[in-house]
Protein backbone atom coordinates (compact mmCIF):
# COMPACT_ATOMS: atom_id res chain seq x y z
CA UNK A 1 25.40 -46.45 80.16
CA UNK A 2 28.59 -48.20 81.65
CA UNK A 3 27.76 -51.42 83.75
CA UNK A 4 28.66 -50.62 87.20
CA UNK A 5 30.59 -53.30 89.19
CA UNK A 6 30.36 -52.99 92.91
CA UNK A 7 33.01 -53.39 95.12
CA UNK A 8 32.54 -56.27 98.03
CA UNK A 9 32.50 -54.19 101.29
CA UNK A 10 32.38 -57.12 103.74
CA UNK A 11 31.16 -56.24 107.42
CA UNK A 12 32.75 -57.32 110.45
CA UNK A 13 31.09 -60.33 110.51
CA UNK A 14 32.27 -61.37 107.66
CA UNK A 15 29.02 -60.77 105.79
CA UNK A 16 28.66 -58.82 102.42
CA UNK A 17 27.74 -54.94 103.28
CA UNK A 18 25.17 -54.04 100.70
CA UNK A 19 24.31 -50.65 102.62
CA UNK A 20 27.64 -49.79 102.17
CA UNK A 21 27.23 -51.62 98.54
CA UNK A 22 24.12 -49.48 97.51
CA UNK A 23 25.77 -46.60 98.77
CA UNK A 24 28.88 -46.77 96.72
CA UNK A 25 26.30 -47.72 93.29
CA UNK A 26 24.24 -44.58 94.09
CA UNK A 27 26.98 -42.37 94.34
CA UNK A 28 28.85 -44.03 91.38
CA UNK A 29 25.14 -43.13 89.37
CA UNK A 30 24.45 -46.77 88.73
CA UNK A 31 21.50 -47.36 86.99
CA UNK A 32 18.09 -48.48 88.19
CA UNK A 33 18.33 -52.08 87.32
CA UNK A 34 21.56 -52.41 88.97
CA UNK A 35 20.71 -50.89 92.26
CA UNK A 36 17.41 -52.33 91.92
CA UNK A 37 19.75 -56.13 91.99
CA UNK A 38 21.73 -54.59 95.11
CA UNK A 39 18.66 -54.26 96.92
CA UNK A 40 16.71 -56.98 95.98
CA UNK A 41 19.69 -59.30 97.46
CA UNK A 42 19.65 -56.94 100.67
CA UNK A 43 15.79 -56.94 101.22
CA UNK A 44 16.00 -61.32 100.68
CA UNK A 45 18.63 -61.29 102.88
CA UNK A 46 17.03 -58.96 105.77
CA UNK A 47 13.29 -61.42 105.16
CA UNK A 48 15.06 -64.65 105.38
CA UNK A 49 17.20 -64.14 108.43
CA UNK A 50 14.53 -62.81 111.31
CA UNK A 51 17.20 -60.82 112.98
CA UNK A 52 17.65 -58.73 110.16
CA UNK A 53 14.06 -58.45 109.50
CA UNK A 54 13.91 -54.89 111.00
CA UNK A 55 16.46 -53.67 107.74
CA UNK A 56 14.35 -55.17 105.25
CA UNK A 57 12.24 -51.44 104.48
CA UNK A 58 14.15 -49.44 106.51
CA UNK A 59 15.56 -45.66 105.46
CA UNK A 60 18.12 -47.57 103.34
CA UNK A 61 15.78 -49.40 101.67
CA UNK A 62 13.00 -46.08 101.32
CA UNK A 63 16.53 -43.97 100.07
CA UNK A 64 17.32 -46.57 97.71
CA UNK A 65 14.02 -46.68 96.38
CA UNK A 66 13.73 -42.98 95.92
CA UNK A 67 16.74 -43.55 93.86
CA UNK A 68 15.87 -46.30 91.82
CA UNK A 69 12.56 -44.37 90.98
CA UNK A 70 14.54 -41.46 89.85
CA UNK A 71 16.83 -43.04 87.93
CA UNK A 72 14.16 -44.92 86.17
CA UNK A 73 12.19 -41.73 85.32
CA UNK A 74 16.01 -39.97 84.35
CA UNK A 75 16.43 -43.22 81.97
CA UNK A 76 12.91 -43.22 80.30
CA UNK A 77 13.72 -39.47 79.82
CA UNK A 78 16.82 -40.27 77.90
CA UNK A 79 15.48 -42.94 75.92
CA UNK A 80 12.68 -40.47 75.15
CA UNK A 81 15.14 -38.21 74.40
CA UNK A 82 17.05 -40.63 72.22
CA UNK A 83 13.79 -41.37 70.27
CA UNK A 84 12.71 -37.89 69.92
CA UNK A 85 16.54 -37.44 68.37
CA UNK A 86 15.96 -40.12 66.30
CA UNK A 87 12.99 -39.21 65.33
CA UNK A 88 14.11 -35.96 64.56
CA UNK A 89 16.91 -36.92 62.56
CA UNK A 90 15.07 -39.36 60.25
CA UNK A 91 12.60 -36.08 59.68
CA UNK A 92 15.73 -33.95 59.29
CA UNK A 93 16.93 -36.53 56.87
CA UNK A 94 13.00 -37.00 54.76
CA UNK A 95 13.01 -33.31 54.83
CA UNK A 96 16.51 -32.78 53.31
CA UNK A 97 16.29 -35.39 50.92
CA UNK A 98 12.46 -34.06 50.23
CA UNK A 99 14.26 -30.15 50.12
CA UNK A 100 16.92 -31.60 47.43
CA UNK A 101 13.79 -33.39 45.24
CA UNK A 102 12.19 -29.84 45.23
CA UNK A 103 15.34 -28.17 43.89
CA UNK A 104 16.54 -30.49 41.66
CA UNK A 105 12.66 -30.45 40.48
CA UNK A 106 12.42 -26.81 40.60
CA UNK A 107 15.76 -26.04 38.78
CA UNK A 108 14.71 -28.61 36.04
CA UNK A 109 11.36 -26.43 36.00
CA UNK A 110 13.27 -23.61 35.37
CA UNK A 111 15.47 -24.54 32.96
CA UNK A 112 12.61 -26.49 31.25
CA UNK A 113 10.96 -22.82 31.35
CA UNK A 114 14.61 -20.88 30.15
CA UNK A 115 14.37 -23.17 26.97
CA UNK A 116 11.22 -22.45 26.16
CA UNK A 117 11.65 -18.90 26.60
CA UNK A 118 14.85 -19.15 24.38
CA UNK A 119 12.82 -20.91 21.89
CA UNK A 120 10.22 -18.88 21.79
CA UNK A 121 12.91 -15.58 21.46
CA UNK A 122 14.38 -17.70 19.16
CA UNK A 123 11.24 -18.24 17.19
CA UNK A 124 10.45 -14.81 16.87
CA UNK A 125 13.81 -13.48 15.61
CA UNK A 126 13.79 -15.80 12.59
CA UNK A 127 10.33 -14.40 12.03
CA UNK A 128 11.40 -10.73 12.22
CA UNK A 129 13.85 -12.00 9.52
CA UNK A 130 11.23 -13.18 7.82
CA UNK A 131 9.30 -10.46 8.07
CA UNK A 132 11.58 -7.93 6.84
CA UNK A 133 12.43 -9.96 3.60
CA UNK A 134 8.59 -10.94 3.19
CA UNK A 135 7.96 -6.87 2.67
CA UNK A 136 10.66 -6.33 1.03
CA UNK A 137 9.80 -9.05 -1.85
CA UNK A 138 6.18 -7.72 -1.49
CA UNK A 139 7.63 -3.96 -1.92
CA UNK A 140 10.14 -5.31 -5.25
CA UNK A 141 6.68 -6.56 -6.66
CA UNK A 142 4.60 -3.94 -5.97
CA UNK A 143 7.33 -2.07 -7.71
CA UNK A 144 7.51 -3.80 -10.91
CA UNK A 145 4.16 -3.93 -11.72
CA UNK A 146 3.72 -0.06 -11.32
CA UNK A 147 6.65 0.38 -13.61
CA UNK A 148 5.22 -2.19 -16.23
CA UNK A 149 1.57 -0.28 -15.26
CA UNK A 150 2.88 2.69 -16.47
CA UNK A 151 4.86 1.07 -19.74
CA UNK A 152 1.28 -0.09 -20.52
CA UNK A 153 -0.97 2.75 -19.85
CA UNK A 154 1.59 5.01 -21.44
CA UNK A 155 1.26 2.80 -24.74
CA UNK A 156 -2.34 2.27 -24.28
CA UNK A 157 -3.38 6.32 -23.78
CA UNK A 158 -0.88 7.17 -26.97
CA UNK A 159 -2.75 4.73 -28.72
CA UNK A 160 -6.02 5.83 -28.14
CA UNK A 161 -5.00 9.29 -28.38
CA UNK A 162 -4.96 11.04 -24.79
CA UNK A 163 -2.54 12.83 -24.58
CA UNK A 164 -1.78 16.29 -22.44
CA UNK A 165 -3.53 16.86 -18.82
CA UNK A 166 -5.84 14.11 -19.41
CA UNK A 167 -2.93 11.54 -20.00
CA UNK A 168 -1.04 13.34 -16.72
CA UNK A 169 -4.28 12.60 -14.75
CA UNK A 170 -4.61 9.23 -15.36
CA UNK A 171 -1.07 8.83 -14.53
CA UNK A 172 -1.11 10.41 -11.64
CA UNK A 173 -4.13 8.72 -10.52
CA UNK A 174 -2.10 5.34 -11.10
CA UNK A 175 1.50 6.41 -8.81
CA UNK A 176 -1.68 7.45 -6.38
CA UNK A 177 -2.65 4.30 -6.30
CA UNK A 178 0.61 2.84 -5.97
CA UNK A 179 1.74 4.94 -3.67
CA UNK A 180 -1.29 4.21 -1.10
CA UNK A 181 -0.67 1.06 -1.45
CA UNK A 182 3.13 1.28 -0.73
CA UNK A 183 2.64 3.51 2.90
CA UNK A 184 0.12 1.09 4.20
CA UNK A 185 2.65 -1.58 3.62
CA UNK A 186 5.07 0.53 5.18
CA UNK A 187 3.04 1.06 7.91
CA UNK A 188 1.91 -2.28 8.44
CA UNK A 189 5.93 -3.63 8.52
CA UNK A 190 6.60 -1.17 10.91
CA UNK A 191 3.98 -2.34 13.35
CA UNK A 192 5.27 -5.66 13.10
CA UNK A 193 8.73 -5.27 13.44
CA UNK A 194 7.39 -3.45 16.73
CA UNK A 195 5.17 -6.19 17.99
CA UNK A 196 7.96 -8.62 17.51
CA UNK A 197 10.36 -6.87 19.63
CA UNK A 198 8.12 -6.00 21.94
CA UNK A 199 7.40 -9.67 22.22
CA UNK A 200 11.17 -10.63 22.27
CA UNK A 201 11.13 -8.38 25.33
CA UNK A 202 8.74 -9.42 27.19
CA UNK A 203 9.58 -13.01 26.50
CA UNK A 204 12.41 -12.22 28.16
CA UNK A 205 11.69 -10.00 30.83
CA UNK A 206 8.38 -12.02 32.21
CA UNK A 207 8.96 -15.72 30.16
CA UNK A 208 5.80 -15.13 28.77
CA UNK A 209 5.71 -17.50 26.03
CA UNK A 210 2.24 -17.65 25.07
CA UNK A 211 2.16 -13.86 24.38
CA UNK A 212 5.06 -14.16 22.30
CA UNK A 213 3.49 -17.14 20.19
CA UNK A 214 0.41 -15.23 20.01
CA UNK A 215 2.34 -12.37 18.56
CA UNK A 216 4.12 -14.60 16.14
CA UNK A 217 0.59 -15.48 14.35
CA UNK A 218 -1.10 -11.83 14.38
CA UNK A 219 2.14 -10.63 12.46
CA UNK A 220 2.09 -13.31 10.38
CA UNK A 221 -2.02 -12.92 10.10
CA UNK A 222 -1.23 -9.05 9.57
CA UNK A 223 1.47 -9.79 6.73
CA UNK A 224 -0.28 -11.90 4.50
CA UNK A 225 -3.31 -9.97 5.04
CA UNK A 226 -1.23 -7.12 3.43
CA UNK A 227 0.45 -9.61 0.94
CA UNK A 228 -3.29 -10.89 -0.13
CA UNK A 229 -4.59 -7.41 -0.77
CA UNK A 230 -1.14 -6.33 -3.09
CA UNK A 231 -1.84 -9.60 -4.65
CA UNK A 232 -5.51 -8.38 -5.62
CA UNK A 233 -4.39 -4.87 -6.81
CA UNK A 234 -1.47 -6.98 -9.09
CA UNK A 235 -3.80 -9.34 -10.36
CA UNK A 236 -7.10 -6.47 -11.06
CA UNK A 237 -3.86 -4.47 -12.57
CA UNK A 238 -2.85 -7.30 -14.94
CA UNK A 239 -6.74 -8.03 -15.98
CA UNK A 240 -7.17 -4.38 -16.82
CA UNK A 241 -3.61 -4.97 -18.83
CA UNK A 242 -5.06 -8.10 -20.54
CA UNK A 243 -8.19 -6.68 -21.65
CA UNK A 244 -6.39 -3.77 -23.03
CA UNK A 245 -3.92 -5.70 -24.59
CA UNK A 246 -6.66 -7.90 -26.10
CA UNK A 247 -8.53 -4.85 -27.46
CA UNK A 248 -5.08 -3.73 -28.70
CA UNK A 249 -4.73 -6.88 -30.39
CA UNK A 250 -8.09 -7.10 -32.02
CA UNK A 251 -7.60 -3.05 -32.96
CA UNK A 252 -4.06 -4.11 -34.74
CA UNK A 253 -5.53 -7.56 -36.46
CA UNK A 254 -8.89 -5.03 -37.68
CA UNK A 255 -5.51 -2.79 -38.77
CA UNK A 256 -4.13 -5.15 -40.64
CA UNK A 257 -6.61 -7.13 -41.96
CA UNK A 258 -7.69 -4.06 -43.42
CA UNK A 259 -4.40 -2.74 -44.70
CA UNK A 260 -4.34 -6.14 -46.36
CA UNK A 261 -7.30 -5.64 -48.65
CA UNK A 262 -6.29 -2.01 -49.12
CA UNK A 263 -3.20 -3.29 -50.57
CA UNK A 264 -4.77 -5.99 -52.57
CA UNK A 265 -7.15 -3.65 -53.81
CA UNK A 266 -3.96 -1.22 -54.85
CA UNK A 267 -2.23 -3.99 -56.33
CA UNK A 268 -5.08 -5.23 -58.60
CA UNK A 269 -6.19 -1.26 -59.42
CA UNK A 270 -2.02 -1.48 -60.49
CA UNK A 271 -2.40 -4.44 -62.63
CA UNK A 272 -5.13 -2.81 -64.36
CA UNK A 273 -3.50 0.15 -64.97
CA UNK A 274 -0.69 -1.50 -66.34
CA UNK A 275 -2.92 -3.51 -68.70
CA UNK A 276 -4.48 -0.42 -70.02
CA UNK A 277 -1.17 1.80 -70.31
CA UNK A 278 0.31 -1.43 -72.77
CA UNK A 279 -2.85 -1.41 -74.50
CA UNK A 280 -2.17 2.08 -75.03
CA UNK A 281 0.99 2.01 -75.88
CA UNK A 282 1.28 -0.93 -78.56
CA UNK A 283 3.67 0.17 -81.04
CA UNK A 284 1.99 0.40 -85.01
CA UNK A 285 5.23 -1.47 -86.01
CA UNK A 286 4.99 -5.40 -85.82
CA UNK A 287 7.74 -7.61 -84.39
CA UNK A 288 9.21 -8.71 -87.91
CA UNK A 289 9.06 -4.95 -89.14
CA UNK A 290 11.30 -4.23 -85.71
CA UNK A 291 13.83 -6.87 -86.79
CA UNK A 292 13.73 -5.88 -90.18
CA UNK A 293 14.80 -2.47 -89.03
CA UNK A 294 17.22 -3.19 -86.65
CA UNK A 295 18.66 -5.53 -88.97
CA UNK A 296 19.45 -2.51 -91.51
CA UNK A 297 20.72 -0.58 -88.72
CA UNK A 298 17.55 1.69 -88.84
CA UNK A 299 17.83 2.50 -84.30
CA UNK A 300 14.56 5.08 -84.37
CA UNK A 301 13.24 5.88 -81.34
CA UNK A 302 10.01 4.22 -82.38
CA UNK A 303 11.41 1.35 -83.37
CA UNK A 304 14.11 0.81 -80.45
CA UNK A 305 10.07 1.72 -78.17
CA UNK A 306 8.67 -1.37 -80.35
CA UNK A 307 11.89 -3.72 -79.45
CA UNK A 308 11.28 -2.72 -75.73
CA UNK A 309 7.42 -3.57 -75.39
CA UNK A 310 7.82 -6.90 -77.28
CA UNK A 311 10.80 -7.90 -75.79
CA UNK A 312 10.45 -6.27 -72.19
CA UNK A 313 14.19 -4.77 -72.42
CA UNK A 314 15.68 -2.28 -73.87
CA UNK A 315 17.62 -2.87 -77.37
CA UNK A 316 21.74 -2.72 -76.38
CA UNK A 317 23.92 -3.83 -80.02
């Protein structure tokens, strides 16, 4: 509030007017303090000269009063007022600064959150990848050992002799087996190429990120649950395949051992019989009869039979 400055209304008697003084202040809207000076030098000035006493409280002085009161409560109201404003702009300015701290926190929160859900979508695609070429390899597998199955069992039933329905039966029975094996891994892909994108979805839809990492580990569970139970049928498959190939084995080294001694026995019975035919057919000529006769040109069949045995080739002149 402006300072008011009175202006000096003098009275006739050359004395300072403060009626007219207070007056003038009140209407101006001077404030309490100042009016409250005005009057204190009026109300001295009425006490201290006794023919003024009578002015001292009078309707001036009651007026005044009235005035001063109001404009004290009019000023504690404004400074109330003021305070209240201040007080409402420091909570104005807590709150906003408290209202940007809870954004910035809650938009850090949600990104924080967006990541993770990213991640985790993330996560689960590469495992779908995964998944599909983990099957796959586990389908080329199953594969090649029912092809090299067959090879064997094919070998192994012509072997032992089974032929006809009974060798079509046990074949059968075998692409059965095979083929059992290949829909439940069918199935079980298909289920978790389903659970996966059904967890990609929701991931996305609700941010759900546990869900989607439990997910991750029941298809990966359910996979190499499927991968450990092709794995036995491979590995029972290629025992059965080693313990016929052993007997096969120990069949062909019985096979050949014995072909062995048949043949040694046919060689020796040979030798034998050659022994005895060239004891039988020694020629009655002797060697020096034999040159003898060839010498004189004598070429008889017996004697040309005689060159031959002792010489082990044929006479040629």
């Amino acid at each position: 509030m402006a300072t008011y400055t009175p202006d000096q209304h003098v009275s006739r008697g050359g004395s300072i007017d403060y009626s007219v003084l207070l007056s003038d202040a009140m209407k101006a809207g001077a404030s309490a303090s100042e009016v409250q000076n005005l009057l204190d030098q009026r109300t001295a000035i009425a006490e201290s000269t006794p023919s003024l006493n009578q002015y001292a409280y009078d309707n001036v002085y009651r007026t005044t009063m009235n005035y001063i009161n109001q404009a004290k409560n009019a000023e504690a109201a404004q400074a109330e007022a003021a305070r209240a404003a201040s007080a409402l702009s420091e909570y104005r300015n807590a709150y906003n600064s408290q209202s940007d701290a809870l954004a910035q926190a809650l938009e850090q929160q949600r990104a924080a959150n967006e990541a993770a859900v990213q991640k985790a979508v993330n996560s689960l695609q590469s495992q779908k990848t995964d998944t599909e070429a983990q099957y796959a390899d586990l389908f080329r597998q199953l594969y090649v050992d029912k092809m090299r199955t067959q090879k064997n069992l094919g070998q192994q039933l012509a072997a032992g002799g089974i032929t006809g329905g009974a060798a079509e039966s046990t074949m059968l029975g075998l692409n059965t087996q095979y083929e059992d094996a290949m829909r439940q891994g069918e199935q079980g892909r298909i289920s978790a190429i389903g659970s996966l994108d059904r967890a990609i979805s929701d991931a996305r839809l609700t941010g759900d990120v546990a869900n989607a990492q439990a997910t991750a580990a029941s298809v990966k569970e359910q996979a190499d649950a499927y991968a450990d139970a092709l794995k036995y049928l491979i590995n029972r498959q290629d025992a059965i395949d080693a313990r016929q190939e052993t007997y096969a084995r120990e069949d062909a080294q019985r096979a050949a051992a014995y072909a062995q001694q048949l043949a040694q026995e046919q060689r020796e019975a040979a030798e034998k019989a050659e022994e005895e035919a060239k004891k039988a057919a020694k020629p009655t000529l002797t060697v020096a009869q034999v040159n003898a006769a060839i010498k004189a040109g004598v070429l008889t069949e017996a004697v040309l039979a005689a060159y031959e045995y002792y010489y082990g080739t044929p006479y040629r002149e």
